[in-house]
PDB file of N, CA and C in Angstrom:
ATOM      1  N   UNK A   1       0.838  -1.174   0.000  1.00  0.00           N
ATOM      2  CA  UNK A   1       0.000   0.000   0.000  1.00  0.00           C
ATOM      3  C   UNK A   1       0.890   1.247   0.000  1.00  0.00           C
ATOM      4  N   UNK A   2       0.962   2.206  -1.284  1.00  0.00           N
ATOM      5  CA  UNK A   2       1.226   3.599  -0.863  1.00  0.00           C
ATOM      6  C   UNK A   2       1.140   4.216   0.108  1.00  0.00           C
ATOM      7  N   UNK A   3       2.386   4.781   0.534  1.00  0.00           N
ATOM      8  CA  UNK A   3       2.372   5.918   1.380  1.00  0.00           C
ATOM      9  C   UNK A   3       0.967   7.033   1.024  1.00  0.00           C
ATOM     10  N   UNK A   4       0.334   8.013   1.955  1.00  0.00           N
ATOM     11  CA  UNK A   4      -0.487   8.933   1.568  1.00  0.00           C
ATOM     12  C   UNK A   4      -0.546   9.852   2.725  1.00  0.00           C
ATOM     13  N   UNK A   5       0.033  10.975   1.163  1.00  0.00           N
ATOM     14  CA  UNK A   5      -0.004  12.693   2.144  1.00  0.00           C
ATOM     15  C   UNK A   5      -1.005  13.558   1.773  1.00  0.00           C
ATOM     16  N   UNK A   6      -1.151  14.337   2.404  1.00  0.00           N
ATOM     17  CA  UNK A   6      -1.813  15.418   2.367  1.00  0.00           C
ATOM     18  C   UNK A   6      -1.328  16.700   1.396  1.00  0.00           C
ATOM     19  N   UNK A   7      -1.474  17.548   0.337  1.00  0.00           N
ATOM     20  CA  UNK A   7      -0.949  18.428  -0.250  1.00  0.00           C
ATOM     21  C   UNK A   7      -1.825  19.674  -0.238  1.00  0.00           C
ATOM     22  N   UNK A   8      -1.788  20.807   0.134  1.00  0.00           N
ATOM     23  CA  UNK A   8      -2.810  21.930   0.474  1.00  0.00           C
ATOM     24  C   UNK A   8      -2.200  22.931  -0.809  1.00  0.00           C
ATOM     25  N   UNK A   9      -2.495  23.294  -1.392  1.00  0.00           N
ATOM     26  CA  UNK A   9      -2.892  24.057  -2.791  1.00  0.00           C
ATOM     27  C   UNK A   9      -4.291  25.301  -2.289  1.00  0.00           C
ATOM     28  N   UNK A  10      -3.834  26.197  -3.076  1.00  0.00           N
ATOM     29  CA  UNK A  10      -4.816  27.313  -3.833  1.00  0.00           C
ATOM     30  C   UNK A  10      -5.922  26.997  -4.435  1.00  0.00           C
ATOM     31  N   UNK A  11      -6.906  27.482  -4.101  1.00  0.00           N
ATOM     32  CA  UNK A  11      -8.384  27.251  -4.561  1.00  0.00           C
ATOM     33  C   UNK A  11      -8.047  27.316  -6.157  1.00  0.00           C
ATOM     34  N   UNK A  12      -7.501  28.161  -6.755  1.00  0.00           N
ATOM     35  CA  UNK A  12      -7.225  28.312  -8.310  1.00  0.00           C
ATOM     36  C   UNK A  12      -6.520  27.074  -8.764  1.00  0.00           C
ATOM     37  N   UNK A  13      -5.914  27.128  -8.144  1.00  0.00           N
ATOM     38  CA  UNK A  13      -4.844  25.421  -8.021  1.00  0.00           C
ATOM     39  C   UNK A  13      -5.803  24.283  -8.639  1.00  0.00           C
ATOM     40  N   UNK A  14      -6.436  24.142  -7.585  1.00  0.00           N
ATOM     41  CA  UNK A  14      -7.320  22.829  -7.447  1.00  0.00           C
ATOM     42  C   UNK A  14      -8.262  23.360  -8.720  1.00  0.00           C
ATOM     43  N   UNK A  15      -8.996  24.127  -8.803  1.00  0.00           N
ATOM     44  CA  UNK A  15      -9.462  24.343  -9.634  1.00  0.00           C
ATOM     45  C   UNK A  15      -9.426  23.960 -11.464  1.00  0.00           C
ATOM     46  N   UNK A  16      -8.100  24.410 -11.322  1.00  0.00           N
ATOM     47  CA  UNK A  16      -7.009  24.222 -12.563  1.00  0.00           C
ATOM     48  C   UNK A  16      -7.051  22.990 -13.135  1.00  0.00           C
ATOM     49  N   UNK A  17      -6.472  22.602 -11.887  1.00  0.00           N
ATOM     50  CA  UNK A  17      -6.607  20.578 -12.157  1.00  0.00           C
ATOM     51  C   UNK A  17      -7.707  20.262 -12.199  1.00  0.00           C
ATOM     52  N   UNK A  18      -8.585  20.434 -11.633  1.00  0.00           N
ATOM     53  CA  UNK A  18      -9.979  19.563 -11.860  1.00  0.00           C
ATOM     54  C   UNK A  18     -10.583  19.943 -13.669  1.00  0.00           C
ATOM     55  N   UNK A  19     -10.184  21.491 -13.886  1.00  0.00           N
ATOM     56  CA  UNK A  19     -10.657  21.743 -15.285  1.00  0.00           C
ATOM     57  C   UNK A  19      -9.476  20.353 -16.636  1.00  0.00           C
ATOM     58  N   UNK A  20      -8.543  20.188 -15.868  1.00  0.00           N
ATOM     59  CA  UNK A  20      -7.378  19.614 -17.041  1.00  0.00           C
ATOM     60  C   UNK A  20      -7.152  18.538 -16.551  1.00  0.00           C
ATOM     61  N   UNK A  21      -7.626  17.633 -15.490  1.00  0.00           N
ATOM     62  CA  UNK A  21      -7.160  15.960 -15.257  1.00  0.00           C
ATOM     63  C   UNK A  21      -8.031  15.743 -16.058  1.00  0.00           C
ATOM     64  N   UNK A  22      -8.790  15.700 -16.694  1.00  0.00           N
ATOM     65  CA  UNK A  22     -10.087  14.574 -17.090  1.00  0.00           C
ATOM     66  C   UNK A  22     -10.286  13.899 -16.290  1.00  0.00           C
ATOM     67  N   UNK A  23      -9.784  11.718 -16.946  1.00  0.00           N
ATOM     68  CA  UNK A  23     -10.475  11.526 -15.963  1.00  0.00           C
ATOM     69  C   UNK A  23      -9.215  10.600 -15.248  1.00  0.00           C
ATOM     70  N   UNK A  24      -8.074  11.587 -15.216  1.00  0.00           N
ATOM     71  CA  UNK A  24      -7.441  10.812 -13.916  1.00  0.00           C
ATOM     72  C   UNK A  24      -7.453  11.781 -12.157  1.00  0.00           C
ATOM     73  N   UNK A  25      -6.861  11.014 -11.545  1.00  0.00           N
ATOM     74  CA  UNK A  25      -6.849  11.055 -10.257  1.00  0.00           C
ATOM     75  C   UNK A  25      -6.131  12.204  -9.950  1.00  0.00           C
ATOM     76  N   UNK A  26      -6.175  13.148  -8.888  1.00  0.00           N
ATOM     77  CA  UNK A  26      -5.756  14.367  -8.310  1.00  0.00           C
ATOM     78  C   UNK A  26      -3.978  13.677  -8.249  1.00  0.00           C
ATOM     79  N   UNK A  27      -3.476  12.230  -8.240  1.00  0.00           N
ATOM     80  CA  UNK A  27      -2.052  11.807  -7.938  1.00  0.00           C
ATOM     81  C   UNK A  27      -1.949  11.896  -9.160  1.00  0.00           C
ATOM     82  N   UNK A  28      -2.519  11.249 -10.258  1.00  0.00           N
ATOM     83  CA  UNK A  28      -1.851  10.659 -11.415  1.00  0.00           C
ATOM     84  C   UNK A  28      -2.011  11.922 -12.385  1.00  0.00           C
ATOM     85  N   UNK A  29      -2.782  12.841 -11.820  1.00  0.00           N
ATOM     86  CA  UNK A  29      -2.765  14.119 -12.733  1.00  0.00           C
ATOM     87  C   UNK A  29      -1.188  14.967 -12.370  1.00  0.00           C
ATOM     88  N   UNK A  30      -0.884  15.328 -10.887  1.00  0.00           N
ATOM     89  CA  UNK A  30       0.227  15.812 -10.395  1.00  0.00           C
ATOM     90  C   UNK A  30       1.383  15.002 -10.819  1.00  0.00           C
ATOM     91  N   UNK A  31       1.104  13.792 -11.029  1.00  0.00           N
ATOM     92  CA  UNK A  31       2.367  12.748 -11.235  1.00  0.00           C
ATOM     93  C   UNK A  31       2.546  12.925 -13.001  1.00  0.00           C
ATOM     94  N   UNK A  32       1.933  13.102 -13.719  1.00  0.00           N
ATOM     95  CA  UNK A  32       1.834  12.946 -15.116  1.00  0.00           C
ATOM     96  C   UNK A  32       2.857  14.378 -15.336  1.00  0.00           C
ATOM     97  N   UNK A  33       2.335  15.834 -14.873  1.00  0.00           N
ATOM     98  CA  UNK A  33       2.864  16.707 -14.910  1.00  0.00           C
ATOM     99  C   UNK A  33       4.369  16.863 -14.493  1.00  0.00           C
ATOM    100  N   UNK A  34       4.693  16.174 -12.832  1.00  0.00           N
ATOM    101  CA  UNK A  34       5.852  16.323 -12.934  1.00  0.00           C
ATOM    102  C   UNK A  34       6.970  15.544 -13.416  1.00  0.00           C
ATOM    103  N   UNK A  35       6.092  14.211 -13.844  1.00  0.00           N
ATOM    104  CA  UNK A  35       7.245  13.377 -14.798  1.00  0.00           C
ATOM    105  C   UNK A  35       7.269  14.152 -16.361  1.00  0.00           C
ATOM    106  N   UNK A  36       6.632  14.702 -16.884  1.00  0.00           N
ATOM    107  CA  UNK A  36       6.532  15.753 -18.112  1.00  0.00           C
ATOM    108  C   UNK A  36       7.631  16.629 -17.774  1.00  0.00           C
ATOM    109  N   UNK A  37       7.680  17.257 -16.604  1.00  0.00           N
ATOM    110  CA  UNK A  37       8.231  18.225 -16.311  1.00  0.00           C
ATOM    111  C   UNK A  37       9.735  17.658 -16.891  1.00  0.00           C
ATOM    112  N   UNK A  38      10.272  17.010 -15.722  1.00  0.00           N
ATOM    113  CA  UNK A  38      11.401  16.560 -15.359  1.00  0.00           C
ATOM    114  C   UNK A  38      12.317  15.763 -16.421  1.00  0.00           C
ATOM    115  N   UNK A  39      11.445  15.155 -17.840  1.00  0.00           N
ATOM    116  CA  UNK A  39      11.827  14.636 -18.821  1.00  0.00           C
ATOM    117  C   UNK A  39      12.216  15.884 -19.821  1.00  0.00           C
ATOM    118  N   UNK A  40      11.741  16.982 -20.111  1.00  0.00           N
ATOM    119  CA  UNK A  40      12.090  17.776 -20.837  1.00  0.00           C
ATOM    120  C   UNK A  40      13.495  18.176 -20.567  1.00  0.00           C
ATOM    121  N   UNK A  41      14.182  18.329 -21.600  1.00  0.00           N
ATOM    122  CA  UNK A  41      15.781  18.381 -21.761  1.00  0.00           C
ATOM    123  C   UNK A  41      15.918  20.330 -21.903  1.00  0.00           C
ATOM    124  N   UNK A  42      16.567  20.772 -21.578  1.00  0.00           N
ATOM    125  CA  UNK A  42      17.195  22.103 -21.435  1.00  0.00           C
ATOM    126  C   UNK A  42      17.165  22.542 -22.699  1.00  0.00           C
ATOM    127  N   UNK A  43      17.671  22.201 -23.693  1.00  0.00           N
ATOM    128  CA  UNK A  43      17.859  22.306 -25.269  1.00  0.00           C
ATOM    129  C   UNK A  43      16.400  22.593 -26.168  1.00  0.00           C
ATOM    130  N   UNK A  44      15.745  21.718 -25.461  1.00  0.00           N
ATOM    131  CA  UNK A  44      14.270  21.424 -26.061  1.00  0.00           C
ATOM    132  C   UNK A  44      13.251  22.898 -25.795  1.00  0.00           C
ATOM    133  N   UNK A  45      13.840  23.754 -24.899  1.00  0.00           N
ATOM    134  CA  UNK A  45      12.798  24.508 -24.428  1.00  0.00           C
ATOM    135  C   UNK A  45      12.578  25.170 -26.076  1.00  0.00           C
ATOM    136  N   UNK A  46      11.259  26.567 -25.735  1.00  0.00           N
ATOM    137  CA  UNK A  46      10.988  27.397 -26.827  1.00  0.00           C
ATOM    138  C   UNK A  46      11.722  29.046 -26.714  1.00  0.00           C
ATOM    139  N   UNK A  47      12.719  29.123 -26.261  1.00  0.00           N
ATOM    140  CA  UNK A  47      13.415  29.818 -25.827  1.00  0.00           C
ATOM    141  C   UNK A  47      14.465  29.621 -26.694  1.00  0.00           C
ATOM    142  N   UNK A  48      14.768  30.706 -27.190  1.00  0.00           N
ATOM    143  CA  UNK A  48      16.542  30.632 -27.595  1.00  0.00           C
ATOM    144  C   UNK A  48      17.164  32.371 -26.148  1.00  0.00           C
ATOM    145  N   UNK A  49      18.492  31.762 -26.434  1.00  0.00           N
ATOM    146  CA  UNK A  49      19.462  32.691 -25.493  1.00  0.00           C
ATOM    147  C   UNK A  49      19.577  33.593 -26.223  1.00  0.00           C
ATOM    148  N   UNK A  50      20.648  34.464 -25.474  1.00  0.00           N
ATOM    149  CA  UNK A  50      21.149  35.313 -25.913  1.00  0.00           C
ATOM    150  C   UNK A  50      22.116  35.391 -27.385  1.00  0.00           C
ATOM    151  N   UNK A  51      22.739  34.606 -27.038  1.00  0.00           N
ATOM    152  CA  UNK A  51      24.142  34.858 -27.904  1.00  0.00           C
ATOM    153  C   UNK A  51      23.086  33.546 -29.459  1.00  0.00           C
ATOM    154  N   UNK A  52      22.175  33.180 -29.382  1.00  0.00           N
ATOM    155  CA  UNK A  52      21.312  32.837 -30.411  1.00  0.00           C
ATOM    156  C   UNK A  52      20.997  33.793 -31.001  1.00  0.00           C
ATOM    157  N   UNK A  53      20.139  34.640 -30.405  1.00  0.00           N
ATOM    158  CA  UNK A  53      19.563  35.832 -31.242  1.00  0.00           C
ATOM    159  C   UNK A  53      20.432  36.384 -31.456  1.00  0.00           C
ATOM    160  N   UNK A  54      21.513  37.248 -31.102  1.00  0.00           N
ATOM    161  CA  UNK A  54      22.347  37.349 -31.833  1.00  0.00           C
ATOM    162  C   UNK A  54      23.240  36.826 -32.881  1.00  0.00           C
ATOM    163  N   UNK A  55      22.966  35.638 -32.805  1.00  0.00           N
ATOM    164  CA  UNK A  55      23.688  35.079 -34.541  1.00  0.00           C
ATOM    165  C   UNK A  55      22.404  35.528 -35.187  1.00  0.00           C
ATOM    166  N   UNK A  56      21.323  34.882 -35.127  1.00  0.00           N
ATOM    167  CA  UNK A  56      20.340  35.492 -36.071  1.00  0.00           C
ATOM    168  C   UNK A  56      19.933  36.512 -36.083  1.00  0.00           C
ATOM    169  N   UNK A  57      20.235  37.721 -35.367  1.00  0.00           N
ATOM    170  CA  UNK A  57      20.095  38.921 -36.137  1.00  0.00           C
ATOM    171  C   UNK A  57      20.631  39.169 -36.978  1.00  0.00           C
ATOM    172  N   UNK A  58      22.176  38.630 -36.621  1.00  0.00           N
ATOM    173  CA  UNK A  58      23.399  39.228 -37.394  1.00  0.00           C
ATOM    174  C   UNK A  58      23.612  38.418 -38.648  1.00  0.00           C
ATOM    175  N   UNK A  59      22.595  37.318 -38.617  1.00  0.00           N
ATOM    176  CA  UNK A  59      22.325  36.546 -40.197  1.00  0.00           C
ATOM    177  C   UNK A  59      21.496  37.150 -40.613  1.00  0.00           C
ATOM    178  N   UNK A  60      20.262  37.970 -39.827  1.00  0.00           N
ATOM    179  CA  UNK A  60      19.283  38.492 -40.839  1.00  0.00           C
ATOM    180  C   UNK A  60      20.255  39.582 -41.972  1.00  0.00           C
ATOM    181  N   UNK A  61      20.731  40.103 -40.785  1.00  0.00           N
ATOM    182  CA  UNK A  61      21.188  41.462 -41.731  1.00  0.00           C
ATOM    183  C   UNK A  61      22.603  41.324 -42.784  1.00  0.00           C
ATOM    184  N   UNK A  62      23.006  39.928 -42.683  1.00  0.00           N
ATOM    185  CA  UNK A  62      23.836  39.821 -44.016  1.00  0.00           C
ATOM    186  C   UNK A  62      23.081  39.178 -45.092  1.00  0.00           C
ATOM    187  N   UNK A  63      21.864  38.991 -44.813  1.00  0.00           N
ATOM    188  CA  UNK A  63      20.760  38.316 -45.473  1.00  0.00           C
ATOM    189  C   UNK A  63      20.187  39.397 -46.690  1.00  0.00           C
ATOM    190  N   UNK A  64      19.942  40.685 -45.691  1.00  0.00           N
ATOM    191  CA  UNK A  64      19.316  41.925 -45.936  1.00  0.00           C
ATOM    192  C   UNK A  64      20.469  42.749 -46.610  1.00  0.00           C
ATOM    193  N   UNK A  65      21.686  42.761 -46.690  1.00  0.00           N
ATOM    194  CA  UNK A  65      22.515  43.019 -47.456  1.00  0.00           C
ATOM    195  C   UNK A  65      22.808  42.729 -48.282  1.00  0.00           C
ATOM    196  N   UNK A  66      23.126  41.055 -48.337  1.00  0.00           N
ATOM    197  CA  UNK A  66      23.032  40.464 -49.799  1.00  0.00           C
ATOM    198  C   UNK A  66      21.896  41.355 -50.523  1.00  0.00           C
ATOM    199  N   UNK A  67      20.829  41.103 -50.082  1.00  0.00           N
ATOM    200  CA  UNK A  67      19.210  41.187 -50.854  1.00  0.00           C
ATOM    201  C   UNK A  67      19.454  42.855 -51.286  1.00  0.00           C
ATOM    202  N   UNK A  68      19.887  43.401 -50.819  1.00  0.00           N
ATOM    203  CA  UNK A  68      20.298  45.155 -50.623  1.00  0.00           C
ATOM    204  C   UNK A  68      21.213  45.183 -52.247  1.00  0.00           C
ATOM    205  N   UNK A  69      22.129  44.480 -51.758  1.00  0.00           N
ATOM    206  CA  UNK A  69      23.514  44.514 -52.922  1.00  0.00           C
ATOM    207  C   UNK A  69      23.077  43.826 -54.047  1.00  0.00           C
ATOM    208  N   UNK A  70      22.576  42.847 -54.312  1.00  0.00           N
ATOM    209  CA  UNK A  70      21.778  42.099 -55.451  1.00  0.00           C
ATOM    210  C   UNK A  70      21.035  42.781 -56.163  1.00  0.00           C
ATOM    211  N   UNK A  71      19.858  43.287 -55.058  1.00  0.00           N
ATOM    212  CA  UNK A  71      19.383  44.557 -55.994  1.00  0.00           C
ATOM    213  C   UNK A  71      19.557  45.645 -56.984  1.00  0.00           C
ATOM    214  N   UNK A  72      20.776  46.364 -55.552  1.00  0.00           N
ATOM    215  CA  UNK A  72      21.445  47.348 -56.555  1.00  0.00           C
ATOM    216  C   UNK A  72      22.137  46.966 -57.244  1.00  0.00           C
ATOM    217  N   UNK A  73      23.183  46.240 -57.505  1.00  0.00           N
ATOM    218  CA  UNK A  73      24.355  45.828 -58.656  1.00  0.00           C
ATOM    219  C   UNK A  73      23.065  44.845 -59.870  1.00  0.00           C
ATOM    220  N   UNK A  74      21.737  43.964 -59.441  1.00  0.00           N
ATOM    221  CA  UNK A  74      20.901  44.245 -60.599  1.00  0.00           C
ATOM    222  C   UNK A  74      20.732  45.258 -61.354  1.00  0.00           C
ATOM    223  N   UNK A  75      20.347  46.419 -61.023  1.00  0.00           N
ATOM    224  CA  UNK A  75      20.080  47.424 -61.700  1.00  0.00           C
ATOM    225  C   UNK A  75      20.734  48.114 -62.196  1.00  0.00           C
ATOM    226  N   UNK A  76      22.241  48.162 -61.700  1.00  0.00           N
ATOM    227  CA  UNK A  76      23.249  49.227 -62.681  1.00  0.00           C
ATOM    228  C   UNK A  76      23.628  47.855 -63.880  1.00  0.00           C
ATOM    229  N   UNK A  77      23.576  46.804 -63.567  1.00  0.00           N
ATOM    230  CA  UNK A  77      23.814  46.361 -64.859  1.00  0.00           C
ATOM    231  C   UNK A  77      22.820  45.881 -65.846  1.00  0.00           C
ATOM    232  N   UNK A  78      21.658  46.834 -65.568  1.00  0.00           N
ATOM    233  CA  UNK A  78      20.421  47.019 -66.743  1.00  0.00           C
ATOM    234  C   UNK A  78      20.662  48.129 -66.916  1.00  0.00           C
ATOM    235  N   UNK A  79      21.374  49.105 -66.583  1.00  0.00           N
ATOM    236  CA  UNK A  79      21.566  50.598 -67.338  1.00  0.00           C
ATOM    237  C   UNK A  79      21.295  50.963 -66.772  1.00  0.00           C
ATOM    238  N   UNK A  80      20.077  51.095 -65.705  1.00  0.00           N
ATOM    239  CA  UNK A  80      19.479  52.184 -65.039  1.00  0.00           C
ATOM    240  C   UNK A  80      20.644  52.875 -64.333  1.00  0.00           C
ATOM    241  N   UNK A  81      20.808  54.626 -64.916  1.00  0.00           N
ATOM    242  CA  UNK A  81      21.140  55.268 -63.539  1.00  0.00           C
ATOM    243  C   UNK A  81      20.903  56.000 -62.562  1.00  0.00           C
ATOM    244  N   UNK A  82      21.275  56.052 -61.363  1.00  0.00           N
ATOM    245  CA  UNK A  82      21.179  56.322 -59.958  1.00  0.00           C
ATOM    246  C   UNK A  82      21.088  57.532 -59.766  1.00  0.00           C
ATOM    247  N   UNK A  83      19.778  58.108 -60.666  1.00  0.00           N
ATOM    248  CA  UNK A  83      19.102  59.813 -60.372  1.00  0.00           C
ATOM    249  C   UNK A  83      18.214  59.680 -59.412  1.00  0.00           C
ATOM    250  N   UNK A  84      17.356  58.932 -58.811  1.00  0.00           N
ATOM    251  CA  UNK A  84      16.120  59.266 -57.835  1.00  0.00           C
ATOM    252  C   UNK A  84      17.007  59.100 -56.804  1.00  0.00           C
ATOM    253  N   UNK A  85      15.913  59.379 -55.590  1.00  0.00           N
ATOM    254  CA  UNK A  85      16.323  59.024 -54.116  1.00  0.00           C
ATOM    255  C   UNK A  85      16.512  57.794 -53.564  1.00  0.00           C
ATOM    256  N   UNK A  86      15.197  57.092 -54.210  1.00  0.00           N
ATOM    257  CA  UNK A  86      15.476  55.749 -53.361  1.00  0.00           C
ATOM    258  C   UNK A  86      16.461  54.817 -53.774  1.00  0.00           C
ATOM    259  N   UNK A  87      17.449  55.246 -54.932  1.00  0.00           N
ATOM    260  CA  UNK A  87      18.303  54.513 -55.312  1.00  0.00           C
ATOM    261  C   UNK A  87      19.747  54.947 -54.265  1.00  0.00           C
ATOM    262  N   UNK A  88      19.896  56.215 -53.730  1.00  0.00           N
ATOM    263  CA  UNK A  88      20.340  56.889 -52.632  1.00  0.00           C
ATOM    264  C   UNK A  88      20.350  56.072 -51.190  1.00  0.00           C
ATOM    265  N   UNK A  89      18.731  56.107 -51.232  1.00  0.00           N
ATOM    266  CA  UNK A  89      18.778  55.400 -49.880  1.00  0.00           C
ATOM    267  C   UNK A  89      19.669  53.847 -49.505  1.00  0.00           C
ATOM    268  N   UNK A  90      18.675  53.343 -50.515  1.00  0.00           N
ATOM    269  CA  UNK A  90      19.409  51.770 -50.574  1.00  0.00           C
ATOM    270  C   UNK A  90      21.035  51.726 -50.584  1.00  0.00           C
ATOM    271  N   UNK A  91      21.033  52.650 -51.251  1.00  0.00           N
ATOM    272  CA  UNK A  91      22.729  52.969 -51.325  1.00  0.00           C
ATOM    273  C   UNK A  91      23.425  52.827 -49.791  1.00  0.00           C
ATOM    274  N   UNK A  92      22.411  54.034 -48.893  1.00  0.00           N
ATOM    275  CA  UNK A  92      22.785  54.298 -47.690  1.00  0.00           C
ATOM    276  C   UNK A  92      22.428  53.220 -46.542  1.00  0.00           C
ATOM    277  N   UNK A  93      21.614  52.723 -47.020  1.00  0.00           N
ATOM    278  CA  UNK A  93      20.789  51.522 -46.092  1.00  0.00           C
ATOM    279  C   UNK A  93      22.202  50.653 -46.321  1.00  0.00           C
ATOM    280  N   UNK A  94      22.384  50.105 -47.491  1.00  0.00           N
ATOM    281  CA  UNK A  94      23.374  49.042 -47.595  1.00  0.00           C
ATOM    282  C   UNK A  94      24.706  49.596 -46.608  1.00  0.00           C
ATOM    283  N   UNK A  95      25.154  50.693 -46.962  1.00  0.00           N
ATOM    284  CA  UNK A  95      26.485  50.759 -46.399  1.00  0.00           C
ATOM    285  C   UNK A  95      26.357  50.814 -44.582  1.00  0.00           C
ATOM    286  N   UNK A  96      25.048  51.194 -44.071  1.00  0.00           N
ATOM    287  CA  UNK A  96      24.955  51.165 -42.576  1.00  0.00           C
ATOM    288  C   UNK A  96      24.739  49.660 -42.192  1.00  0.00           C
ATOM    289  N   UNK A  97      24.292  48.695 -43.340  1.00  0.00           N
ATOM    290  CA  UNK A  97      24.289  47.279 -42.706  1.00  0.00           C
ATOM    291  C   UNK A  97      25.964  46.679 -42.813  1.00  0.00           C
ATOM    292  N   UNK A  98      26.645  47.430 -43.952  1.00  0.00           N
ATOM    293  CA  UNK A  98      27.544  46.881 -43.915  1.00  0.00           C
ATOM    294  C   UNK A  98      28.743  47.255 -42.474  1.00  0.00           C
ATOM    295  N   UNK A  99      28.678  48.615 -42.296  1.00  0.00           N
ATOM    296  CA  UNK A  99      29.268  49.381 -41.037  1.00  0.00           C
ATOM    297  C   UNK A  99      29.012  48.240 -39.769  1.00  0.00           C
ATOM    298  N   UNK A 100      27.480  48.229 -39.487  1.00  0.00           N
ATOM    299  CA  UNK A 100      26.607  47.498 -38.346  1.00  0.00           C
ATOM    300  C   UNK A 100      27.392  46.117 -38.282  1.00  0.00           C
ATOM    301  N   UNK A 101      27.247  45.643 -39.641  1.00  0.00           N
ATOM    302  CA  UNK A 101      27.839  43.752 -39.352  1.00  0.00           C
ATOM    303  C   UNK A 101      29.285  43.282 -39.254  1.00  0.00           C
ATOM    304  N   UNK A 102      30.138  45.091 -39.638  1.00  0.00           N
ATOM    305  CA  UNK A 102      31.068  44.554 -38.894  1.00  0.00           C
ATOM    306  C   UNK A 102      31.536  44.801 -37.450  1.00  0.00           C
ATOM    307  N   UNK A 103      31.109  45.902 -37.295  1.00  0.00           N
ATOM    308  CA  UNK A 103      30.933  46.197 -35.567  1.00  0.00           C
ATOM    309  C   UNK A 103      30.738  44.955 -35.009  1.00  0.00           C
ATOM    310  N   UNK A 104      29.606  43.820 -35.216  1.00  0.00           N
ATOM    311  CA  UNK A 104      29.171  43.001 -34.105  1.00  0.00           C
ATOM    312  C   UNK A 104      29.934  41.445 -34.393  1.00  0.00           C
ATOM    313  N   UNK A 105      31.084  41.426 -35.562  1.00  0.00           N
ATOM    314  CA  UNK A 105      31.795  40.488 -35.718  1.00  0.00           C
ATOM    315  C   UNK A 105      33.001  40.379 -35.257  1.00  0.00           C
ATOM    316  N   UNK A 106      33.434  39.417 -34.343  1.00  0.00           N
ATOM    317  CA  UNK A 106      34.194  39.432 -33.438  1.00  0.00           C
ATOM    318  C   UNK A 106      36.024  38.189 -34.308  1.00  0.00           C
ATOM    319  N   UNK A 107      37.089  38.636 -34.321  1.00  0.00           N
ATOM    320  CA  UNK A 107      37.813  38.266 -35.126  1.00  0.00           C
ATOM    321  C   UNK A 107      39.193  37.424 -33.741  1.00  0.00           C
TER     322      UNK A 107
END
């Protein structure tokens, strides 16, 4: 025969569980959860760190540079030349991603 304790919980608590055991037991509902718990591996969470998002920012924006530089070197070698503004900007956009990605690359 099992040992049997007593566990005192929050009215919301109990609540909680009674809405999400179905139809197991107030043990095998707590027991299901913390063997769930305790099996999940560190790696697995939905979380990335720090130094993650930072690679993928710093991939977006050589991403966004390529896509920047492709563009423009498309177009000067269809003739078009570089009288409007927004051919300016992109100009300027590109060279601040290029400034930015090397600032945050470490040698």
């Amino acid at each position: 025969m099992a040992d049997k304790r007593m566990l005192i919980i929050d009215a919301d608590i109990a609540r909680r569980i009674d809405e999400n055991r179905g139809d197991m037991s107030y043990s095998e509902f707590l027991e299901f959860l913390i063997d769930r718990q305790l099996q999940e591996q560190p790696s697995n969470n939905n979380y990335v760190g720090k130094d993650e998002f930072h690679q993928f920012a710093a991939g977006m924006k050589e991403l966004l540079r390529n896509f920047l530089e492709f563009f423009l070197s498309y177009g000067l070698e269809l003739g078009k030349q570089p009288q409007d503004k927004t051919f300016q900007e992109l100009s300027q956009k590109l060279q601040d991603l290029e400034s930015s990605g090397n600032k945050g690359k470490k040698l």
